[in-house]
Protein backbone atom coordinates (compact mmCIF):
# COMPACT_ATOMS: atom_id res chain seq x y z
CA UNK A 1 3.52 13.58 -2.55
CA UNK A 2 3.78 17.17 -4.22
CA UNK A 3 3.75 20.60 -2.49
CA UNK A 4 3.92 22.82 -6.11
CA UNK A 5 3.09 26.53 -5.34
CA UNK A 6 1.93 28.85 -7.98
CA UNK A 7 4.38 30.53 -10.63
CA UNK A 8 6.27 33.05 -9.05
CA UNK A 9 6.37 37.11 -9.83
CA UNK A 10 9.90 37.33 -9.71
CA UNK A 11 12.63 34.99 -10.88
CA UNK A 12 14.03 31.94 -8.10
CA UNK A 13 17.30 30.33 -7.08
CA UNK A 14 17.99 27.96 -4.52
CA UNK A 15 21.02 27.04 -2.40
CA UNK A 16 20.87 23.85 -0.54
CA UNK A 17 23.68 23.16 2.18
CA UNK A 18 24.64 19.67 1.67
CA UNK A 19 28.40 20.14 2.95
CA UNK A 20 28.22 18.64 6.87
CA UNK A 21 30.19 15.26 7.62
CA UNK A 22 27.18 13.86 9.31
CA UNK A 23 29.06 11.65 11.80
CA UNK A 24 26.75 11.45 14.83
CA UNK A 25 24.81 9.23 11.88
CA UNK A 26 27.71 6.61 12.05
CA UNK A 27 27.44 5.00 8.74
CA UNK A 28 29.31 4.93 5.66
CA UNK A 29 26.56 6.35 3.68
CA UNK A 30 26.46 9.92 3.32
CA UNK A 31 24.04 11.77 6.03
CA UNK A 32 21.90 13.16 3.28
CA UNK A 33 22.29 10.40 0.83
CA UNK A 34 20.05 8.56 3.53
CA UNK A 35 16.43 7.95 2.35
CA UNK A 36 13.44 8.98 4.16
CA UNK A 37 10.40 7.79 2.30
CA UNK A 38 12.72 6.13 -0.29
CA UNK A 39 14.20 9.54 -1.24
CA UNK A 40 17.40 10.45 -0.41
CA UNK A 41 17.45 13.48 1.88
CA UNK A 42 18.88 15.31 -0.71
CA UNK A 43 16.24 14.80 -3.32
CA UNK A 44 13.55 15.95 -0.62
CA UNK A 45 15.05 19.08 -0.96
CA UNK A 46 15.58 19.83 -4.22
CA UNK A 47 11.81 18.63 -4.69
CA UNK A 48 11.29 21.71 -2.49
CA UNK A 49 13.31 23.67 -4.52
CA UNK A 50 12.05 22.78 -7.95
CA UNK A 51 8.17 23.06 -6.46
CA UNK A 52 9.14 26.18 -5.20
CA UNK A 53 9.61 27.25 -9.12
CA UNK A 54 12.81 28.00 -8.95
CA UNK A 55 15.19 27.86 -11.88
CA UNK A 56 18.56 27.56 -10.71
CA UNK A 57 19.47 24.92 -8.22
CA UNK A 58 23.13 24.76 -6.57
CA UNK A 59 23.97 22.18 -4.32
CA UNK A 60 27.04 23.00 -1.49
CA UNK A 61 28.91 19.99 -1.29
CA UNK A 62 32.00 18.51 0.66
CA UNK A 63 34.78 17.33 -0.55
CA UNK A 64 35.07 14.29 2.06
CA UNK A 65 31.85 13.19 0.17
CA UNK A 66 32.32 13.10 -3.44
CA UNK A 67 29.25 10.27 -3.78
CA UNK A 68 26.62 13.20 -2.60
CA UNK A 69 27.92 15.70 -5.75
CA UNK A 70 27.54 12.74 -7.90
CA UNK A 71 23.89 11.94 -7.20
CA UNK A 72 22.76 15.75 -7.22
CA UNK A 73 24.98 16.00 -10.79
CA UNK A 74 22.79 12.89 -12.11
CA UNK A 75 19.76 14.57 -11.02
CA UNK A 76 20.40 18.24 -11.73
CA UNK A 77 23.53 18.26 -14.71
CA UNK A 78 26.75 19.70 -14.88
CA UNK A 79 27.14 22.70 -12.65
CA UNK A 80 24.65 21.73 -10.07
CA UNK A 81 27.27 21.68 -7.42
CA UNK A 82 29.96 23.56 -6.16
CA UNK A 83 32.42 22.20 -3.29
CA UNK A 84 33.04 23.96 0.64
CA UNK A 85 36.53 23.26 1.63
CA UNK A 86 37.50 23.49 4.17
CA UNK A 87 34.34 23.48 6.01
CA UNK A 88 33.95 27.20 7.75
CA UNK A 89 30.27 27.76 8.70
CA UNK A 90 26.84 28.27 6.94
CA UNK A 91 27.22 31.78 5.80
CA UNK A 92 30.68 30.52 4.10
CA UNK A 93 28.90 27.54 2.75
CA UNK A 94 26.67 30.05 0.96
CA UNK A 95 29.15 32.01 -0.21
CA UNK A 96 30.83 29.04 -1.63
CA UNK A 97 27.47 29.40 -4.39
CA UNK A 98 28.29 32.92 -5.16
CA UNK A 99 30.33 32.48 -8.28
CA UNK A 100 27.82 29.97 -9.47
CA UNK A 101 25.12 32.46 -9.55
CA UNK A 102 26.64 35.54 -10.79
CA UNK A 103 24.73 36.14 -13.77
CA UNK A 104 21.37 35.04 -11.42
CA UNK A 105 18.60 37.92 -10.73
CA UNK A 106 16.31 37.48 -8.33
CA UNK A 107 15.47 36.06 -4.77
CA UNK A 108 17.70 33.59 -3.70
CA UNK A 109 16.60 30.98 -0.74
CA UNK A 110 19.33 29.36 1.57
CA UNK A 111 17.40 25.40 2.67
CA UNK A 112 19.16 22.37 3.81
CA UNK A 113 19.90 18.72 2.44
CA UNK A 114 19.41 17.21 5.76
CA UNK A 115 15.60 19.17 6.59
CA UNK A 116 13.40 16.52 4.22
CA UNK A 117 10.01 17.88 6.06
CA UNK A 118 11.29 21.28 4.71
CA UNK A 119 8.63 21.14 1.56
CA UNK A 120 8.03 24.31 -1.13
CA UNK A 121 4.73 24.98 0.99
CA UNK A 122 6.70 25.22 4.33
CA UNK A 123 8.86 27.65 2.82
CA UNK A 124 6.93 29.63 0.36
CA UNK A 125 5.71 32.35 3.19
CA UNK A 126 9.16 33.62 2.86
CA UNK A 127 8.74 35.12 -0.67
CA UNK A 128 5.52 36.35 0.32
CA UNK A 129 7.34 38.38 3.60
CA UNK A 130 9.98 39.97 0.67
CA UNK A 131 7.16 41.04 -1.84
CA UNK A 132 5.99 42.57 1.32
CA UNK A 133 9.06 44.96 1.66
CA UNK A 134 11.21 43.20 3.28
CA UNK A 135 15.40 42.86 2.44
CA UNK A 136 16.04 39.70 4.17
CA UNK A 137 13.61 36.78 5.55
CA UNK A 138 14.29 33.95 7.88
CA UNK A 139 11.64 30.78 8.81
CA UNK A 140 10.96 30.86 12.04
CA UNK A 141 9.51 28.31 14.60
CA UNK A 142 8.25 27.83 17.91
CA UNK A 143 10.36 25.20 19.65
CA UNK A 144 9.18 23.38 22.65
CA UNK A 145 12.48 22.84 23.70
CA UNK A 146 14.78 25.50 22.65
CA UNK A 147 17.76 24.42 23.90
CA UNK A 148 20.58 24.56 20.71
CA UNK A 149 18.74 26.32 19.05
CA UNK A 150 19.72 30.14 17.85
CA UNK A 151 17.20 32.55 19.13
CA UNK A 152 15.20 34.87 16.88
CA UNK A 153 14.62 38.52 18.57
CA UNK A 154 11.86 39.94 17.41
CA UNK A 155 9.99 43.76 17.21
CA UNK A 156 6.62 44.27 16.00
CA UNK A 157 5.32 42.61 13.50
CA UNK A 158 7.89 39.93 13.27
CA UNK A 159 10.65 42.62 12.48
CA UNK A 160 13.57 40.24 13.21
CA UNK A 161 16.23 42.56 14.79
CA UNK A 162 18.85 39.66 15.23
CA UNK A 163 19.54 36.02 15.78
CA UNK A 164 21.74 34.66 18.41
CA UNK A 165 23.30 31.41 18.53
CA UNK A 166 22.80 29.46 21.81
CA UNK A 167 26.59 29.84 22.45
CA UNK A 168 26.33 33.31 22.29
CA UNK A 169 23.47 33.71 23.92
CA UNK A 170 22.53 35.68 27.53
CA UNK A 171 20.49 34.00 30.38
CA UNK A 172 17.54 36.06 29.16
CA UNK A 173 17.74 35.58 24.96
CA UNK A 174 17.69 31.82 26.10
CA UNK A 175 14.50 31.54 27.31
CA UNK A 176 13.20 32.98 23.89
CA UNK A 177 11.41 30.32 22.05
CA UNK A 178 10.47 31.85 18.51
CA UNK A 179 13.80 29.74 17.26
CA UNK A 180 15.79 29.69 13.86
CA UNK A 181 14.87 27.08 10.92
CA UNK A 182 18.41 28.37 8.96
CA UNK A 183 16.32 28.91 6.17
CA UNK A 184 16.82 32.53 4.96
CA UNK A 185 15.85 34.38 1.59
CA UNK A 186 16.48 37.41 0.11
CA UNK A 187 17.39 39.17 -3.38
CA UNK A 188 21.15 37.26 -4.82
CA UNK A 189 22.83 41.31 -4.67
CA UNK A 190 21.52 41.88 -1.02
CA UNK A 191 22.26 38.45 0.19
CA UNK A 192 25.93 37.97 -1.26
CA UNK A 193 26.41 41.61 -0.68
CA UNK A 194 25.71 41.14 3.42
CA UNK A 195 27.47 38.37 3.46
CA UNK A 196 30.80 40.00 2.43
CA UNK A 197 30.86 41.86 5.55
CA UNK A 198 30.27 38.35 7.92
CA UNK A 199 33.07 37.74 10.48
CA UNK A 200 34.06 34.85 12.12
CA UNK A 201 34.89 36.13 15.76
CA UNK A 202 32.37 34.16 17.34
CA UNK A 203 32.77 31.29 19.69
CA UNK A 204 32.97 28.64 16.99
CA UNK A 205 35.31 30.69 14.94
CA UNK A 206 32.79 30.19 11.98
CA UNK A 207 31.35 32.35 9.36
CA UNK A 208 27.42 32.42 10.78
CA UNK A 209 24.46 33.07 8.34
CA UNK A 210 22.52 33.89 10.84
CA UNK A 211 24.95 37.16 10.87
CA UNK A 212 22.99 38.78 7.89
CA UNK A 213 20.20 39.63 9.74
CA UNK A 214 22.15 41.87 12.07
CA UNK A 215 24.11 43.07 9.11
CA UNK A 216 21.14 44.12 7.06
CA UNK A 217 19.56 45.99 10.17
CA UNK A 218 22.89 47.53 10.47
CA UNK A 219 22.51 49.04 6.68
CA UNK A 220 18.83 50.40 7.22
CA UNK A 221 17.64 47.05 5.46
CA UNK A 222 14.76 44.98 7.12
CA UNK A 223 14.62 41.62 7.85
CA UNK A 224 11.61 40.12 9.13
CA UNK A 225 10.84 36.38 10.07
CA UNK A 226 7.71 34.07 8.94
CA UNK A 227 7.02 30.83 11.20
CA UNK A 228 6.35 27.37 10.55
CA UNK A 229 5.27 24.49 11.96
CA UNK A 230 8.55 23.05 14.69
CA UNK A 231 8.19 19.48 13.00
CA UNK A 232 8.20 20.69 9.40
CA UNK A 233 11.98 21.88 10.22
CA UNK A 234 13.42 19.34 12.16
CA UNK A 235 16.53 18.18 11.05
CA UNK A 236 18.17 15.15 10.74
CA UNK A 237 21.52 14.38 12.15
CA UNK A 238 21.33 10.77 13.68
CA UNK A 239 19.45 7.80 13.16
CA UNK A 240 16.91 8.56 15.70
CA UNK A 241 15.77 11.89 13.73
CA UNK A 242 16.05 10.00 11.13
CA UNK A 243 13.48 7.55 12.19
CA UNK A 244 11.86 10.60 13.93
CA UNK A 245 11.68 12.53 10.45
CA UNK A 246 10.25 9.23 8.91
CA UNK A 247 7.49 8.98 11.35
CA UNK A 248 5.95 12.81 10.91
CA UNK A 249 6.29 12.39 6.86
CA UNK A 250 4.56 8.67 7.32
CA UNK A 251 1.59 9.84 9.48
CA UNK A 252 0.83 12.80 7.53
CA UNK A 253 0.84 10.58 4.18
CA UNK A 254 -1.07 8.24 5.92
CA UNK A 255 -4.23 10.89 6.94
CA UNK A 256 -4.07 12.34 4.03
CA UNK A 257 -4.91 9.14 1.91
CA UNK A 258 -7.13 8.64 4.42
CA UNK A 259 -9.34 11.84 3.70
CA UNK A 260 -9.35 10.99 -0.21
CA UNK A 261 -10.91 8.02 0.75
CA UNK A 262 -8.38 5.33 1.30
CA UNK A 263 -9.16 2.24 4.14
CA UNK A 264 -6.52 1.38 6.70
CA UNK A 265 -7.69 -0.40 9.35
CA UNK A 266 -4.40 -0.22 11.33
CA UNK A 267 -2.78 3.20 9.27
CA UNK A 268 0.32 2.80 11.83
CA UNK A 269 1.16 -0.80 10.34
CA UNK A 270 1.38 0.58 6.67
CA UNK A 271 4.61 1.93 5.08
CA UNK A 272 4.43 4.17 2.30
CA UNK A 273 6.88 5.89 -0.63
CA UNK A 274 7.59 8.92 -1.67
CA UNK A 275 5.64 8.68 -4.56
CA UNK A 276 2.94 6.04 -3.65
CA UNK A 277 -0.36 6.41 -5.40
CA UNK A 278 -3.49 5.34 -4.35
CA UNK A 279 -6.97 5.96 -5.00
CA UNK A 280 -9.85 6.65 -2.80
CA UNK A 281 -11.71 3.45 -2.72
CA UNK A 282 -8.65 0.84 -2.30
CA UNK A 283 -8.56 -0.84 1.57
CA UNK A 284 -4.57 -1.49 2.77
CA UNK A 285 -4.83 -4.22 5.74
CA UNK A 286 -2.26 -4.06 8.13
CA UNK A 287 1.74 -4.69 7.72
CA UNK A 288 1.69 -3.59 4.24
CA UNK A 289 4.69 -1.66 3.01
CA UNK A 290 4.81 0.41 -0.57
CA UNK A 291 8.13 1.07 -2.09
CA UNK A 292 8.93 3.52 -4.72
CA UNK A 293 6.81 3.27 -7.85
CA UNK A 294 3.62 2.28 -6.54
CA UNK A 295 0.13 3.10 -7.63
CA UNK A 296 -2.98 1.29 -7.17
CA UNK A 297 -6.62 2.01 -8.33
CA UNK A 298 -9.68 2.10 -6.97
CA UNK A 299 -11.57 -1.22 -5.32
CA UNK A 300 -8.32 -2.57 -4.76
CA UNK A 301 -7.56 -4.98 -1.44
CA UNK A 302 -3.94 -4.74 -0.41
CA UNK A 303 -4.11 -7.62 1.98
CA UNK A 304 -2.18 -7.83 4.92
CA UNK A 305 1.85 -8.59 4.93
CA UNK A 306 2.20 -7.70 1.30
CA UNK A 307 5.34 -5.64 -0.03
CA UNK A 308 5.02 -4.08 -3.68
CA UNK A 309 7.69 -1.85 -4.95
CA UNK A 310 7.39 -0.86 -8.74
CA UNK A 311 4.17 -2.41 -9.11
CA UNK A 312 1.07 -1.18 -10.63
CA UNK A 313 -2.61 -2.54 -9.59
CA UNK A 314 -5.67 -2.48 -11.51
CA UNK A 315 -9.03 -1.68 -10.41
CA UNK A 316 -10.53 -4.12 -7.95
CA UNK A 317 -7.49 -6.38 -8.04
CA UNK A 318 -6.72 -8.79 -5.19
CA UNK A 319 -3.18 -8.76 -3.70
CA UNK A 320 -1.83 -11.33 -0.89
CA UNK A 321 -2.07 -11.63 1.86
CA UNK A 322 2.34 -12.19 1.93
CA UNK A 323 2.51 -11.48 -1.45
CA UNK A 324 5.38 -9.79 -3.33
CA UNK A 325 4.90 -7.38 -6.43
CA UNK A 326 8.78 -6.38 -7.43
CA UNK A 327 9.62 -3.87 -10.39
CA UNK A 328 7.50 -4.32 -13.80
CA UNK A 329 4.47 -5.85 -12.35
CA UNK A 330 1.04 -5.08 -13.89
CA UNK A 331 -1.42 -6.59 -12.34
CA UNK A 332 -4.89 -6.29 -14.13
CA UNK A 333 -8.52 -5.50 -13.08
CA UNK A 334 -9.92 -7.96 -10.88
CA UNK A 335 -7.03 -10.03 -11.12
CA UNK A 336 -5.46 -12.07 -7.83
CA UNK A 337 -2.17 -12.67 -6.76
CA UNK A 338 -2.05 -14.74 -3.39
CA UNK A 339 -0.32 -15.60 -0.44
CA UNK A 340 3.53 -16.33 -1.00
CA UNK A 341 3.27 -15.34 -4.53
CA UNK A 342 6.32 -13.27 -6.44
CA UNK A 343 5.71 -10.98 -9.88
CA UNK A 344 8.62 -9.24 -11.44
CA UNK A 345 8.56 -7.75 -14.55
CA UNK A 346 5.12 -9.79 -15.41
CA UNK A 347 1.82 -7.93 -17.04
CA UNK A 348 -0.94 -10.07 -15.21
CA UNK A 349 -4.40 -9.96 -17.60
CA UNK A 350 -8.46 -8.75 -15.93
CA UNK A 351 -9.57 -11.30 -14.15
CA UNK A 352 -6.43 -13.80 -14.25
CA UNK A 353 -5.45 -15.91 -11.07
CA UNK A 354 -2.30 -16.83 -9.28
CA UNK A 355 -3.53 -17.44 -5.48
CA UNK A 356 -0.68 -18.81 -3.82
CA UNK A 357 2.92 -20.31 -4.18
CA UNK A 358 3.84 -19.28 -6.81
CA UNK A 359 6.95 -17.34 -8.86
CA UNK A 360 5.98 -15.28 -11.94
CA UNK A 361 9.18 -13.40 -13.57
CA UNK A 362 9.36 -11.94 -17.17
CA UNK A 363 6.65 -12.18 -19.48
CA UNK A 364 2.47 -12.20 -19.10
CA UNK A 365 -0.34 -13.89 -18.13
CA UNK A 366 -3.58 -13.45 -20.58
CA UNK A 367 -6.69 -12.46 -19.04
CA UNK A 368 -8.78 -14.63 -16.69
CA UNK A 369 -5.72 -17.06 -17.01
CA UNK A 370 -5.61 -19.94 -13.71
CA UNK A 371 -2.04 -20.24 -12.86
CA UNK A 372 -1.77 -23.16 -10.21
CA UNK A 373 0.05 -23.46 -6.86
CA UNK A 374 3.86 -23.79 -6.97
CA UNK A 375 4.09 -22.61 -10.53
CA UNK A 376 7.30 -21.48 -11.41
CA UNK A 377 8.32 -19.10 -14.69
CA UNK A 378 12.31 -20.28 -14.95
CA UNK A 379 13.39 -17.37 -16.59
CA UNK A 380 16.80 -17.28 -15.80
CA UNK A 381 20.11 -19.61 -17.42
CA UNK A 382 22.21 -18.53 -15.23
CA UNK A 383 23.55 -15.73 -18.02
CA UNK A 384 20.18 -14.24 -19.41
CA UNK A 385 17.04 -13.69 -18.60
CA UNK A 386 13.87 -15.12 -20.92
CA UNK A 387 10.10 -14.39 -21.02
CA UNK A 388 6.78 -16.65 -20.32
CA UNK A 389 3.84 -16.37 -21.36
CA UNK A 390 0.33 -17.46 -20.63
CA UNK A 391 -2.81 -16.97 -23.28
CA UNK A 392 -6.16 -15.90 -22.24
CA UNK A 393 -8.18 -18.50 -20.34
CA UNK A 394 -5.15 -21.06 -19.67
CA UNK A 395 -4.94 -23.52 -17.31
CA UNK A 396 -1.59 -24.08 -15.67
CA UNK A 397 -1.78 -27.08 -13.34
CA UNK A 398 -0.12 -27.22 -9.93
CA UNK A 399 3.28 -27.58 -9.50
CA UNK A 400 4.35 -26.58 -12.99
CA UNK A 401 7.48 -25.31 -14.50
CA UNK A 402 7.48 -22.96 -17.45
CA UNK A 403 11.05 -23.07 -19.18
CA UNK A 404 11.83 -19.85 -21.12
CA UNK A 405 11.50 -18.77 -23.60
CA UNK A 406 8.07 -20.83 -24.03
CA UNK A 407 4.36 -19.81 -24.30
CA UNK A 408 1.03 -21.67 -23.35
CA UNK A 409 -1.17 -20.82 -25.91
CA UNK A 410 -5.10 -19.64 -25.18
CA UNK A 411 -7.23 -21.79 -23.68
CA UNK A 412 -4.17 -24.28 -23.11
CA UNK A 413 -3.78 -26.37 -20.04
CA UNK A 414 -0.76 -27.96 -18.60
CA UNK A 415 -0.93 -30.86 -16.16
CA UNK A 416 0.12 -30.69 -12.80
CA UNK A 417 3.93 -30.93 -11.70
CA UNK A 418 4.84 -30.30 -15.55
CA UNK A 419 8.23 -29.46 -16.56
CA UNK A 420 7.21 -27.38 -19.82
CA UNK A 421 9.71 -26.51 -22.25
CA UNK A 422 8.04 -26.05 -25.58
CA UNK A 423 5.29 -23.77 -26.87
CA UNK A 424 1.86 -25.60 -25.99
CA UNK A 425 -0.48 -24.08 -28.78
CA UNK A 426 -4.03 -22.70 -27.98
CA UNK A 427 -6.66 -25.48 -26.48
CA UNK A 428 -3.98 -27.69 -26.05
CA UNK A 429 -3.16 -29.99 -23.06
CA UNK A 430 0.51 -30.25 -21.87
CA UNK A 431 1.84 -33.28 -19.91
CA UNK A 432 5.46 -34.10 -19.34
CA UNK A 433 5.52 -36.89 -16.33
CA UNK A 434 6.17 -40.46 -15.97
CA UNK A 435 3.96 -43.14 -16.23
CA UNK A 436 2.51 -43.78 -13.14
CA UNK A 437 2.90 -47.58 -11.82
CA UNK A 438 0.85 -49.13 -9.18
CA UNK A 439 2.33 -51.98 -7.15
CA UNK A 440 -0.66 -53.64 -5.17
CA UNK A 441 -0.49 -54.37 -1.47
CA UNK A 442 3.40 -53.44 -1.86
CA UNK A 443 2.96 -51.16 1.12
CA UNK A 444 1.52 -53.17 3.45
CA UNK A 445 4.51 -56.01 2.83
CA UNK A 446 6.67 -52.53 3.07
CA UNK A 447 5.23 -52.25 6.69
CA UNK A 448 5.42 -55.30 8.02
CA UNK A 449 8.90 -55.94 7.04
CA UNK A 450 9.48 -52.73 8.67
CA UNK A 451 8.07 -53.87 12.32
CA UNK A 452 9.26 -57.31 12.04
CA UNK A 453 12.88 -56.28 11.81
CA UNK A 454 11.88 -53.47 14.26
CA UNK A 455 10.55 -56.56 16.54
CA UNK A 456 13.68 -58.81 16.48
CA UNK A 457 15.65 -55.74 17.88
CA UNK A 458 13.76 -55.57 20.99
């Protein structure tokens, strides 16, 4: 899901605190390296960045968690981070990014690794409050519940005269509800500039953002605040704003799929990616979850209990119910893939069949191809991996196995509970099974000898 805004007038840089320990999250993962959507928190906001337009992107880091500078460095290059140590506050954080954009000109927004609702649309009214005049602006939002949150004091027409932390605040500033996001921008010389002159005699002993705003009112500079929606800005700093976070993002993905035309029955049941695509037209029955790399067209039926990650799904196609598209799965117009059946890295033909049981790993099935329950593509030696494939209009009889490397020609047919291991050419039939023998009235003798014995015991 994208939230690009147009091109901006003036040139763009981001920095995006990524530096807290995140410990209230309890895991050995990283706070922001958790995913939301199947995007690491992280990635949310450098989406945010980079949809904002803007052209340099540096990442504040700790050193306590080297794994979160690797994954922005993958994403972003060299240079994309720069380290706080020791940790001393937000407004040091920032500063921390200084150096890095020295040679920058332009406006210059402060965001946060952990805020993944935080998108480039959310944030965008700030550029448009400093092409207004402004020095310095701050996102803004009315909180319910204000409590730990730092206050925004306002003048007319959202002139922001200061924020003040909730530690620092009076009996009357906290009952204020117009709260601060953290999110501030402003131009790189006014911001870096202010925040030279930010002190750390506070109650936390920390270097405070929030600070500038006084600071530029202080220099005849204005500083006024724009407001967005409280749940666009929530943060996440345990796993129940994590789950929190996930539910907002989910529901809004959900409606909005919805309104281009997309049928959920039971929308609550159905979990979606990041980057899920689906067109108007295509039902989703309930307890159907979408992992990264998704998109299915138009007519589709995602049937209920299905999981595809990786997958894409032709027009009209037919998917589970309980089926299981991994990575590399095509799966063709009008094609089927049935209950308890598994496609990795397979390109399924229009019109081809694989209703139920069934594995299908590396390789294709031609179009309006009949693979038969409990078929099995043994792709694997234990070392590497091989492909199958199927021709146009086979026929692959229940209970088959396809060694491979091997192909079934088109038109071929294999009997059922084959164990194939060589290439069947087109139109033929495949058969690898004993003879069957027939021993008459064997299992009647069978029985009786059974109950007489069971007889004598008694």
């Amino acid at each position: 899901m994208t939230d690009l805004v147009s091109k901006p007038a003036r040139p763009r840089a981001a920095v995006i605190l990524a530096a807290g320990q995140g410990t209230r999250m309890k895991s050995p993962t990283p706070k922001v390296l958790h995913k939301l959507a199947g995007r690491t928190l992280t990635d949310h906001a450098i989406d945010a960045a980079q949809n904002l337009g803007c052209e340099r992107i540096v990442v504040v880091v700790g050193a306590h968690s080297p794994q979160v500078g690797e994954s922005v460095r993958k994403r972003l290059g060299a240079g994309s981070t720069v380290i706080q140590d020791p940790p001393m506050g937000t407004g040091h954080a920032v500063l921390a990014a200084k150096e890095a954009l020295a040679d920058f000109e332009g406006d210059v927004v402060v965001t946060y690794a952990d805020c993944p609702l935080t998108t480039a649309g959310v944030i965008a009214p700030l550029f448009q409050v400093l092409t207004e005049g402004a020095d310095v602006a701050v996102l803004g939002f009315e909180a319910a519940d204000p409590t730990g949150y730092g206050r925004l004091v306002l003048g007319p027409d959202n002139l922001l005269l200061s924020i003040v932390e909730e530690k620092e605040a009076d009996a009357a500033t906290k009952q204020v509800k117009a709260c601060n996001s953290g999110v501030m921008a402003a131009d790189r010389a006014t911001l870096f500039g202010i925040l030279a002159d930010v002190r750390n005699d506070n109650a936390k002993g920390e270097y405070y953002l929030t600070d500038v705003v006084g600071l530029a009112n202080g220099r005849g500079l204005t500083a006024r605040a724009a407001f967005a929606p409280e749940t666009s800005v929530q943060g996440v700093n345990a796993q129940a704003e994590l789950a929190a976070a996930e539910a907002v993002w989910q529901t809004a993905r959900r409606k909005a799929l919805m309104a281009e035309g997309v049928t959920m029955p039971a929308p609550d049941t159905v979990h979606l990616s990041w980057d899920t695509q689906i067109a108007g037209g295509v039902t989703i029955e309930p307890f159907v979850v979408f992992g990264p790399g998704v998109s299915v067209a138009s007519g589709a039926v995602i049937k209920a209990f299905s999981h595809l990650e990786g997958a894409v799904v032709g027009e009209g196609a037919l998917i589970g119910p309980y089926a299981r598209l991994r990575p590399g799965a095509e799966i063709g117009a009008e094609a089927h893939i049935g209950n308890f059946v598994e496609v990795k890295k397979v390109k399924v033909g229009a019109g081809a069949k694989a209703n139920h049981l069934s594995y299908l790993g590396d390789g294709s099935v031609g179009e309006k191809a009949n693979i038969g329950a409990g078929t099995i593509f043994c792709n694997y030696d234990g070392f590497d991996k091989f492909e199958t494939h199927v021709g146009k209009g086979a026929f692959i009889g229940s209970n088959s196995a396809l060694v491979a490397p091997v192909r079934v020609g088109d038109g071929a047919m294999t009997g059922s509970g084959s164990v194939i291991t060589k290439d069947v050419e087109d139109g033929a039939l495949a058969l690898e099974r004993a003879e069957q023998t027939v021993k008459a009235g064997w299992a009647a003798k069978f029985r009786a000898l059974k109950q007489a014995k069971k007889d004598n015991k008694a």
